[in-house]
PDB file of N, CA and C in Angstrom:
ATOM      1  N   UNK A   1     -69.626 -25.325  -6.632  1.00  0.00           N
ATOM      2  CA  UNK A   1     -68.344 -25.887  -6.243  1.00  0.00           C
ATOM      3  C   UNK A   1     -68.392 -27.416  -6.295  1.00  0.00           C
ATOM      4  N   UNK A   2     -69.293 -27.969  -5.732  1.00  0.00           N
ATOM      5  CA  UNK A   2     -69.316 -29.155  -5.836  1.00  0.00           C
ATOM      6  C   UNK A   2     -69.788 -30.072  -6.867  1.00  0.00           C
ATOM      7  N   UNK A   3     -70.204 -29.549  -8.050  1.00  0.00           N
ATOM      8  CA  UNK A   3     -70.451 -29.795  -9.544  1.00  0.00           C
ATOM      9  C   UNK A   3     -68.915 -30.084 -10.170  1.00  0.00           C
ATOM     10  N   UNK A   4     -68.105 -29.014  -9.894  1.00  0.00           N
ATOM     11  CA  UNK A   4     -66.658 -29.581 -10.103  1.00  0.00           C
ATOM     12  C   UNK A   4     -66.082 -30.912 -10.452  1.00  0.00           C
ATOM     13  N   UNK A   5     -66.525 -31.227  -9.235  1.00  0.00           N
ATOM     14  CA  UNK A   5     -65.954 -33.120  -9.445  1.00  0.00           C
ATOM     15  C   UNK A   5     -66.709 -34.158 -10.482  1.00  0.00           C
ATOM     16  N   UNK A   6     -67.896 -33.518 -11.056  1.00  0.00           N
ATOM     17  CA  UNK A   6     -67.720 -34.038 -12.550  1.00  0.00           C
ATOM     18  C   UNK A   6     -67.577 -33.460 -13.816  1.00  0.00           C
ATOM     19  N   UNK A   7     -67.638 -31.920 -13.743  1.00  0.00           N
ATOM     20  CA  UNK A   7     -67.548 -31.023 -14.914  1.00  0.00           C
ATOM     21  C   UNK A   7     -66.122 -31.139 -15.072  1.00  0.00           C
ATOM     22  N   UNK A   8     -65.046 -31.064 -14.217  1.00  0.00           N
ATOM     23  CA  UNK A   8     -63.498 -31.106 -13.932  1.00  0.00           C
ATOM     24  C   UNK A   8     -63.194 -32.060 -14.977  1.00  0.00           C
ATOM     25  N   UNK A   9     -62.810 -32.175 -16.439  1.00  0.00           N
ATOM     26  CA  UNK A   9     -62.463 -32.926 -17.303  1.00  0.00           C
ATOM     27  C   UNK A   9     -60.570 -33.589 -17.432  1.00  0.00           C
ATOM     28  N   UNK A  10     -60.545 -34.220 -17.511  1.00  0.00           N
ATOM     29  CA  UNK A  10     -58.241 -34.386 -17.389  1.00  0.00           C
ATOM     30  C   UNK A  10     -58.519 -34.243 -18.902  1.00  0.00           C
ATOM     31  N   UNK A  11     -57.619 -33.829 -19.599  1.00  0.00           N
ATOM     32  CA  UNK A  11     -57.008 -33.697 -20.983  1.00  0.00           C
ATOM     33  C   UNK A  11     -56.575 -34.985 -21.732  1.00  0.00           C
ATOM     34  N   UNK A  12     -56.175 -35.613 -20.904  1.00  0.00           N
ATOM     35  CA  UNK A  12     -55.501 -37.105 -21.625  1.00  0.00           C
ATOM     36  C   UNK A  12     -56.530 -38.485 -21.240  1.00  0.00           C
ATOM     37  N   UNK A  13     -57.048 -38.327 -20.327  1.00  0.00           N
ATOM     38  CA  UNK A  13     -58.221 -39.560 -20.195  1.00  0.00           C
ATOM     39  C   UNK A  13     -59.863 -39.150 -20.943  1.00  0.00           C
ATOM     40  N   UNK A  14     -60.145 -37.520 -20.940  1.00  0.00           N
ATOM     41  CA  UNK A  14     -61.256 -37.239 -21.399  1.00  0.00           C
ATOM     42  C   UNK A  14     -62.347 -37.680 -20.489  1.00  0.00           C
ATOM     43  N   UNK A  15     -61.696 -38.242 -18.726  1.00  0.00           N
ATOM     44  CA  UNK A  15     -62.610 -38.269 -18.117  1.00  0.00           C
ATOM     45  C   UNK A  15     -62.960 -37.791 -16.444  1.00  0.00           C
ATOM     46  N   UNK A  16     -63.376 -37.465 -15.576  1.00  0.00           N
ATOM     47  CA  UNK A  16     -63.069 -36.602 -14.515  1.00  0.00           C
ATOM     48  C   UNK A  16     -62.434 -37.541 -13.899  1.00  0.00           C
ATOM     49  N   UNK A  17     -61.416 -35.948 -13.263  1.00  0.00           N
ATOM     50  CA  UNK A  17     -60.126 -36.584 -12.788  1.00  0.00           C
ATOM     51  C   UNK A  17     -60.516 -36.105 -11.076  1.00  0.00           C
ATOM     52  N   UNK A  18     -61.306 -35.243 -10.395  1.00  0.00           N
ATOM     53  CA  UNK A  18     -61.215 -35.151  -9.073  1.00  0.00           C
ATOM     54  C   UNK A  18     -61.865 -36.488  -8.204  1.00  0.00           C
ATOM     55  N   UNK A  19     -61.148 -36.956  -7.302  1.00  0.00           N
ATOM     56  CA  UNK A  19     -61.763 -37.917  -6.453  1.00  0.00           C
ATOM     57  C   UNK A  19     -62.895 -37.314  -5.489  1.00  0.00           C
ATOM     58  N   UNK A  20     -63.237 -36.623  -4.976  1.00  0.00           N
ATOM     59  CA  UNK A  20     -64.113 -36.590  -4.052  1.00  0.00           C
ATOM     60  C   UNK A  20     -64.167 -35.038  -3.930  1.00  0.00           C
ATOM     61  N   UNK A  21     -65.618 -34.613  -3.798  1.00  0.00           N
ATOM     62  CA  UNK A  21     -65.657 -32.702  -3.110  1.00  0.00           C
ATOM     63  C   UNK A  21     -66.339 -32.963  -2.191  1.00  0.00           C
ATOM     64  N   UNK A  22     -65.927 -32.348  -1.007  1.00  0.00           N
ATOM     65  CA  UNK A  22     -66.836 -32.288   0.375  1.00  0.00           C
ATOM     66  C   UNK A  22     -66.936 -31.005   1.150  1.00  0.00           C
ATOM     67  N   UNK A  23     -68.156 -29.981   1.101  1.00  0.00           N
ATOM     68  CA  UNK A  23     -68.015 -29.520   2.086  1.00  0.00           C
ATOM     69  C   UNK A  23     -69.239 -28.835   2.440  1.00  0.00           C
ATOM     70  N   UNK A  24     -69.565 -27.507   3.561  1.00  0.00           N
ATOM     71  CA  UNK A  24     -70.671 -27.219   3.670  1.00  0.00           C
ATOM     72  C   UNK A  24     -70.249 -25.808   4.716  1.00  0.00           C
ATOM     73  N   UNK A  25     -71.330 -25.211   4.905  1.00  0.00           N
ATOM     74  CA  UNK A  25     -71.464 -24.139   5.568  1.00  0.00           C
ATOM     75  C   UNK A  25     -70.603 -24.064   7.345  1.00  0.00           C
ATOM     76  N   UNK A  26     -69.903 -23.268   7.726  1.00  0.00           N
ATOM     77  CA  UNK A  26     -69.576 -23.304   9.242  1.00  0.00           C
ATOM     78  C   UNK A  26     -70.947 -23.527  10.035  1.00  0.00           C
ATOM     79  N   UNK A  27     -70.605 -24.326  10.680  1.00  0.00           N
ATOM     80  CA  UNK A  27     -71.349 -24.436  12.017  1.00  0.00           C
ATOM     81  C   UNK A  27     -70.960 -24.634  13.361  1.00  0.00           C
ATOM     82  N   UNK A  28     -69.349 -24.140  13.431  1.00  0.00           N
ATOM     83  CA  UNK A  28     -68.999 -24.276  14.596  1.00  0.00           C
ATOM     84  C   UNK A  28     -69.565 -23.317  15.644  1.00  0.00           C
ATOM     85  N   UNK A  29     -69.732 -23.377  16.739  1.00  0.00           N
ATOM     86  CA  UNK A  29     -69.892 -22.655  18.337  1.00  0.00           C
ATOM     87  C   UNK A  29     -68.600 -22.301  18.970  1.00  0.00           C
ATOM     88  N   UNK A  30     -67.108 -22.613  18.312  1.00  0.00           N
ATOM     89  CA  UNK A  30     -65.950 -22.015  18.960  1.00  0.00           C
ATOM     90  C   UNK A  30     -66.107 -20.424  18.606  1.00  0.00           C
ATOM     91  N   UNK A  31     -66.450 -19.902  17.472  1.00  0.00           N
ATOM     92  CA  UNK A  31     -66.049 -18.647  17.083  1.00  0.00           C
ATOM     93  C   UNK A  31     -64.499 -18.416  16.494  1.00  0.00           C
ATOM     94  N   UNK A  32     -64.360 -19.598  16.406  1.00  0.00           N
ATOM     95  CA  UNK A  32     -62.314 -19.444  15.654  1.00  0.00           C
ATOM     96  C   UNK A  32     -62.262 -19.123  13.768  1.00  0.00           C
ATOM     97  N   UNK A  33     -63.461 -18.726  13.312  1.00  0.00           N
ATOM     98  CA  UNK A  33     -63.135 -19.203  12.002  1.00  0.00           C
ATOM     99  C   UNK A  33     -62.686 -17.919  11.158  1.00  0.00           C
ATOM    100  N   UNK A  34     -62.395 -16.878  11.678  1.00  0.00           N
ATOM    101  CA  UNK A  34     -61.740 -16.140  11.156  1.00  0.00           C
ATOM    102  C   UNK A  34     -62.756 -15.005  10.182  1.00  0.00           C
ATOM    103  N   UNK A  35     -63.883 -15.020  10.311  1.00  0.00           N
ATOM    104  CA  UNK A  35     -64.683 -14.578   9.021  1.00  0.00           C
ATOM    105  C   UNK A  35     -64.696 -15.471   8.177  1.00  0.00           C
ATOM    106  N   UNK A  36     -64.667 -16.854   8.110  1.00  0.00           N
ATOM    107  CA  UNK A  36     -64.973 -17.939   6.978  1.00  0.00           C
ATOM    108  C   UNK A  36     -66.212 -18.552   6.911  1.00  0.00           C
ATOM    109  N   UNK A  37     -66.713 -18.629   6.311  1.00  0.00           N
ATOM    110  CA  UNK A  37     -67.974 -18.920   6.272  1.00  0.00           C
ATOM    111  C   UNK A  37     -68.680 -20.000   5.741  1.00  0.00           C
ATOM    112  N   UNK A  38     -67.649 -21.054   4.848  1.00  0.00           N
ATOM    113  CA  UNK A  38     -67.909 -22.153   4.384  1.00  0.00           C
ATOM    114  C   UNK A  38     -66.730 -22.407   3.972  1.00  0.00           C
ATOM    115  N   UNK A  39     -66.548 -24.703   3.756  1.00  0.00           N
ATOM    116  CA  UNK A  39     -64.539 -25.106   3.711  1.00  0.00           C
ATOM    117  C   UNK A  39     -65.444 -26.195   2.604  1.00  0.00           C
ATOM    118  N   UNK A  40     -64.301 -26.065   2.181  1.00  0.00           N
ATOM    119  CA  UNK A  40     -64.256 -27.414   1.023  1.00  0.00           C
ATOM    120  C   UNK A  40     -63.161 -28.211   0.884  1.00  0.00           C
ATOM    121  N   UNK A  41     -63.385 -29.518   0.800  1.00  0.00           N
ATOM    122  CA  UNK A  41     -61.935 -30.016   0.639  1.00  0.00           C
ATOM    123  C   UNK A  41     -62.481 -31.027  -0.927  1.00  0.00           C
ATOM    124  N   UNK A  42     -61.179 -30.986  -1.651  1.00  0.00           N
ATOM    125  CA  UNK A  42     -61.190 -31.469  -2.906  1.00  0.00           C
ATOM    126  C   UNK A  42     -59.981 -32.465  -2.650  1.00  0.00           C
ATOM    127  N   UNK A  43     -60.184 -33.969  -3.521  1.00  0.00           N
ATOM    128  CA  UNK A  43     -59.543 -34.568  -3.104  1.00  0.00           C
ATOM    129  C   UNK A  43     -59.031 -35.384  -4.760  1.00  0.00           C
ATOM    130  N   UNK A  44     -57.526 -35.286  -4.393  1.00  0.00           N
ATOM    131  CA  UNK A  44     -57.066 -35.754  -5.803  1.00  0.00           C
ATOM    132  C   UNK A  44     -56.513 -36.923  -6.218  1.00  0.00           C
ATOM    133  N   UNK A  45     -55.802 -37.846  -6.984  1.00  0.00           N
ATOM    134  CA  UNK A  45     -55.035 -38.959  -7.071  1.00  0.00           C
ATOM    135  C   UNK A  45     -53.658 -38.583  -7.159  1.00  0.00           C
ATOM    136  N   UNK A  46     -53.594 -37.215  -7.593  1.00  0.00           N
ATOM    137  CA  UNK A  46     -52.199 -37.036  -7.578  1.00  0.00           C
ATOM    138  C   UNK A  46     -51.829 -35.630  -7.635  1.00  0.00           C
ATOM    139  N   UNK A  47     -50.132 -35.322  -6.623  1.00  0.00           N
ATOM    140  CA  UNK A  47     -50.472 -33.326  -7.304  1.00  0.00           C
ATOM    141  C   UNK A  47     -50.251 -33.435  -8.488  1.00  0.00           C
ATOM    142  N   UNK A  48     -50.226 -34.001  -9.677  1.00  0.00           N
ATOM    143  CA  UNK A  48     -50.130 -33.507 -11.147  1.00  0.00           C
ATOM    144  C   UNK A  48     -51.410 -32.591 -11.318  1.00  0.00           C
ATOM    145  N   UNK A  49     -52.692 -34.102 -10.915  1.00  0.00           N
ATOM    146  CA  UNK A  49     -54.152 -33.400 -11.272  1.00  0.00           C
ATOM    147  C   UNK A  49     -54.349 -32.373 -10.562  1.00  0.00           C
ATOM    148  N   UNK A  50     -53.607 -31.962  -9.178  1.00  0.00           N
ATOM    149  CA  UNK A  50     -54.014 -31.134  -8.597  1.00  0.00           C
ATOM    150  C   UNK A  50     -53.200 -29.948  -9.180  1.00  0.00           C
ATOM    151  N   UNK A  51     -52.129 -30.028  -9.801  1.00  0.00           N
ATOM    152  CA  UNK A  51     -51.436 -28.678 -10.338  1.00  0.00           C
ATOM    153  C   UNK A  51     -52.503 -28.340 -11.665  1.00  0.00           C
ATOM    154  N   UNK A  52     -52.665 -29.308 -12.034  1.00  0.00           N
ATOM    155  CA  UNK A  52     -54.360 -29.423 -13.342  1.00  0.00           C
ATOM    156  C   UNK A  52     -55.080 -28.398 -13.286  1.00  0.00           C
ATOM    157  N   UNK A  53     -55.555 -28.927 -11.951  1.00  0.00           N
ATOM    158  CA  UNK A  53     -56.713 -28.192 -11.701  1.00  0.00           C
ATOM    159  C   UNK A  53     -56.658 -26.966 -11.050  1.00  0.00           C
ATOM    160  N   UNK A  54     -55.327 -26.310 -10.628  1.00  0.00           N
ATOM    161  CA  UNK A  54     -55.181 -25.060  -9.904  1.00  0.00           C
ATOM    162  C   UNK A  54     -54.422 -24.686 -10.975  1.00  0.00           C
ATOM    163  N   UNK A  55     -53.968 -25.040 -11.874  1.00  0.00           N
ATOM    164  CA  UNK A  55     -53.329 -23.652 -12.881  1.00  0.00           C
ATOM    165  C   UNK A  55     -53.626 -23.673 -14.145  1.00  0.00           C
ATOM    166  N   UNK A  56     -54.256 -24.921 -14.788  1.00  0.00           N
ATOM    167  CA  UNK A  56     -55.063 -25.182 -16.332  1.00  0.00           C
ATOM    168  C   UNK A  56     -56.244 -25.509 -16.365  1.00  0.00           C
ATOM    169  N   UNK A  57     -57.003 -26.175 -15.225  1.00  0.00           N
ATOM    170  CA  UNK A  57     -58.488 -26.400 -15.926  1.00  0.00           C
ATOM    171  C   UNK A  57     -59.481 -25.359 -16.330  1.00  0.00           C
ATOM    172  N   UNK A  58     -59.406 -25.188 -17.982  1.00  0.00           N
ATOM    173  CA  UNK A  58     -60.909 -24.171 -18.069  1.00  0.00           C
ATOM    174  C   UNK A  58     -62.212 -24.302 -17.119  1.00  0.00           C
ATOM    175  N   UNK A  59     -62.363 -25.388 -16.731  1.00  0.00           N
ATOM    176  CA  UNK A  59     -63.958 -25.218 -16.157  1.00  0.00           C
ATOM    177  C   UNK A  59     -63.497 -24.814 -14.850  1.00  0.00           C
ATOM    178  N   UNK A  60     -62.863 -25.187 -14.099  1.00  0.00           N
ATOM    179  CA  UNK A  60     -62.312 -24.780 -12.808  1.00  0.00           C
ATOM    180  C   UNK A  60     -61.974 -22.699 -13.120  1.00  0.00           C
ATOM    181  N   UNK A  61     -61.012 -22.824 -14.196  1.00  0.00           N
ATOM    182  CA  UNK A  61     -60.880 -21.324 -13.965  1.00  0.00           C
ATOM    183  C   UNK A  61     -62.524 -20.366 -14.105  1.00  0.00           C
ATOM    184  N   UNK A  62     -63.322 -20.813 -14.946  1.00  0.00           N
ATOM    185  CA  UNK A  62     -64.362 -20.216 -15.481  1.00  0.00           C
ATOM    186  C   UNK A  62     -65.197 -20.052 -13.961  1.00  0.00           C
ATOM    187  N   UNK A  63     -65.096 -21.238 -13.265  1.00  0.00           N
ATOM    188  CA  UNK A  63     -65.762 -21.590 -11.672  1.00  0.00           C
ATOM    189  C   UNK A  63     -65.343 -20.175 -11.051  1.00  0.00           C
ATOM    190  N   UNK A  64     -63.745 -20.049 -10.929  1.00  0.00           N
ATOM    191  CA  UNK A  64     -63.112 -18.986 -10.370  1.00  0.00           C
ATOM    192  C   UNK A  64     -63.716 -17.417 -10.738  1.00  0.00           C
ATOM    193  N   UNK A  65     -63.911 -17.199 -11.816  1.00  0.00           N
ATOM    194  CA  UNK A  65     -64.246 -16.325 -12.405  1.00  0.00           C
ATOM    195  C   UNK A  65     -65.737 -15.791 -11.887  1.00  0.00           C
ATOM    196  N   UNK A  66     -66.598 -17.068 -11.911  1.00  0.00           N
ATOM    197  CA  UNK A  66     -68.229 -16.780 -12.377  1.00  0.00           C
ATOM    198  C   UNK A  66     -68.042 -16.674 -10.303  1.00  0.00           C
ATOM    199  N   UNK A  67     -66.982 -17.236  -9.423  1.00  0.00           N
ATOM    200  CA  UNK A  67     -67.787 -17.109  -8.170  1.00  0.00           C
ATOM    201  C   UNK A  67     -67.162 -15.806  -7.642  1.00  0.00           C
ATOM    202  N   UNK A  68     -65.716 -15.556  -7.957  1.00  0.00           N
ATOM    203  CA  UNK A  68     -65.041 -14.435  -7.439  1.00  0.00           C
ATOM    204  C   UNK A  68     -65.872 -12.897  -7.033  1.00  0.00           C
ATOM    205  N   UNK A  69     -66.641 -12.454  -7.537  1.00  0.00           N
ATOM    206  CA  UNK A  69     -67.404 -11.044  -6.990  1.00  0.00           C
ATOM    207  C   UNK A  69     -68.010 -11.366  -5.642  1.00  0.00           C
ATOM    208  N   UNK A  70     -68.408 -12.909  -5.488  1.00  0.00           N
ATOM    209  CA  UNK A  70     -68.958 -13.141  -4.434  1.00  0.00           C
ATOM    210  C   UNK A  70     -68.040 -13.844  -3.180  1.00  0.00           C
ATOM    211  N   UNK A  71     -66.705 -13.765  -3.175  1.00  0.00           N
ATOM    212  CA  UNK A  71     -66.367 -14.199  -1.955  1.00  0.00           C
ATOM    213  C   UNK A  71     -64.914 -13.369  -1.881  1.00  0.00           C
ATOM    214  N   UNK A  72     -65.094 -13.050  -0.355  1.00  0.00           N
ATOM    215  CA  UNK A  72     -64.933 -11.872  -0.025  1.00  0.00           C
ATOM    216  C   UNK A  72     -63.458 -12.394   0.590  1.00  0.00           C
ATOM    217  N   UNK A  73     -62.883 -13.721   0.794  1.00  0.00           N
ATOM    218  CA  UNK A  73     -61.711 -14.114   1.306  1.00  0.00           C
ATOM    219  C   UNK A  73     -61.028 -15.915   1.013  1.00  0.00           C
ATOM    220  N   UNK A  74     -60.511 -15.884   0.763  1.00  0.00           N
ATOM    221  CA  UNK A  74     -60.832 -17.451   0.369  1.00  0.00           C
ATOM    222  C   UNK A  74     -59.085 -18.176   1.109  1.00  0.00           C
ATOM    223  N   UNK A  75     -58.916 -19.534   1.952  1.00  0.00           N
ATOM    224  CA  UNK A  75     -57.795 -19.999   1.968  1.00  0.00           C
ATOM    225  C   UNK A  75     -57.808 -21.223   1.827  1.00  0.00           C
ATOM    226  N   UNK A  76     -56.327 -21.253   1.047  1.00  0.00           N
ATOM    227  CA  UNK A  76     -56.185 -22.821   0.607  1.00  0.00           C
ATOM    228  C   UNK A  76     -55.296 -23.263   1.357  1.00  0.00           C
ATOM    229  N   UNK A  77     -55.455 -24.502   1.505  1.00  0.00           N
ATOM    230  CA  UNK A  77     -54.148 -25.176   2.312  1.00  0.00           C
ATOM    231  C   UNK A  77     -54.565 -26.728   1.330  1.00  0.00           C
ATOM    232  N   UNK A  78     -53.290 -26.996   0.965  1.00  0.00           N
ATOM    233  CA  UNK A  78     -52.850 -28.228   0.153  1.00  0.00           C
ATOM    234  C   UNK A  78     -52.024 -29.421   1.570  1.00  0.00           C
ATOM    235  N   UNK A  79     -52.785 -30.664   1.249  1.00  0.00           N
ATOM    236  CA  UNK A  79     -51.854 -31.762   2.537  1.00  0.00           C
ATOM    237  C   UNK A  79     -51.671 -33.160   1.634  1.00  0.00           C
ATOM    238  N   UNK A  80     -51.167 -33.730   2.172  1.00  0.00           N
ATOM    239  CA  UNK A  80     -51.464 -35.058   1.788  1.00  0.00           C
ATOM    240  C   UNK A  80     -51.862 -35.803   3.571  1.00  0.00           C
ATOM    241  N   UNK A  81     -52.847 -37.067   3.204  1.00  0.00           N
ATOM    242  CA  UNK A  81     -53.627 -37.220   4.598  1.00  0.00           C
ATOM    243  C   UNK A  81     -52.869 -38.211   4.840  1.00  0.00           C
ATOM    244  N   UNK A  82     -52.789 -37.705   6.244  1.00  0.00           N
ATOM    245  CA  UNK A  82     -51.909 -38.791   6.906  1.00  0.00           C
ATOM    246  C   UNK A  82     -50.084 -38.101   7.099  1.00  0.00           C
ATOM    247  N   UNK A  83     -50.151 -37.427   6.292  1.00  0.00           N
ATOM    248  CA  UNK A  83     -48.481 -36.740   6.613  1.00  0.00           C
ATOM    249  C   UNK A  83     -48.594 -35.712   7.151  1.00  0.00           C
ATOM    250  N   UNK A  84     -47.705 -36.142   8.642  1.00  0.00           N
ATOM    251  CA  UNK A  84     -47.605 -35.366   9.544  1.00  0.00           C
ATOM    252  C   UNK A  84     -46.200 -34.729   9.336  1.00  0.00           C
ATOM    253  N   UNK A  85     -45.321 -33.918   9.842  1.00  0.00           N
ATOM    254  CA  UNK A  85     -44.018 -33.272  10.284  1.00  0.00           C
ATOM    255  C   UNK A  85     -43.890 -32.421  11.560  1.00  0.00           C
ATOM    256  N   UNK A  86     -43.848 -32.888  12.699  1.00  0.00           N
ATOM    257  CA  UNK A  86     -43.591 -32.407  14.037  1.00  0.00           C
ATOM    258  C   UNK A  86     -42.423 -32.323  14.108  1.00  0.00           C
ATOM    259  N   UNK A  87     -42.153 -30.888  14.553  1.00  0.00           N
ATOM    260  CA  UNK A  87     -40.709 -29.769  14.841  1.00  0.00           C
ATOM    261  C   UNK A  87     -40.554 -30.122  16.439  1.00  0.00           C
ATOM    262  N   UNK A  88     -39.817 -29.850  17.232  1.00  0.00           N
ATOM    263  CA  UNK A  88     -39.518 -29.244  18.477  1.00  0.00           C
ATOM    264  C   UNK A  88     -38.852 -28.336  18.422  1.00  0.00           C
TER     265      UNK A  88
END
């Protein structure tokens, strides 16, 4: 997973387009994680690259492919940091 952020090629620059991969195994002591067992966050310059990379990148899909038998649940959540929206 974390090879990504330089195998991840853009089409029009010919050069990697993800800003940053971070992540690692749970180690929390709450017990909240649902059956998850490891988080990653991928970090982009823009949603273009990020629509890129979730609906055209070959190496990303091939990633999908070669890890899928082995994970048993997976969730995404997409943000931008720093934008909040509080309801009452």
């Amino acid at each position: 997973m974390l090879g990504l952020q330089k195998s991840c090629i853009h089409p029009t620059t010919g050069a990697p387009y993800i800003k940053s991969i971070i992540g690692g195994k749970d180690n929390s002591p709450e017990g909240l994680q649902e059956g998850l067992s490891h988080a990653f966050i991928v970090q982009f310059a823009s949603n273009e690259d990020r629509d890129y990379y979730v609906n055209q990148d070959p190496t990303h899909d091939a990633f999908k492919k070669a890890a899928g038998p082995f994970i048993e649940q997976a969730v995404v959540v997409d943000f931008q940091d720093g934008a909040f929206m509080w309801t009452e």
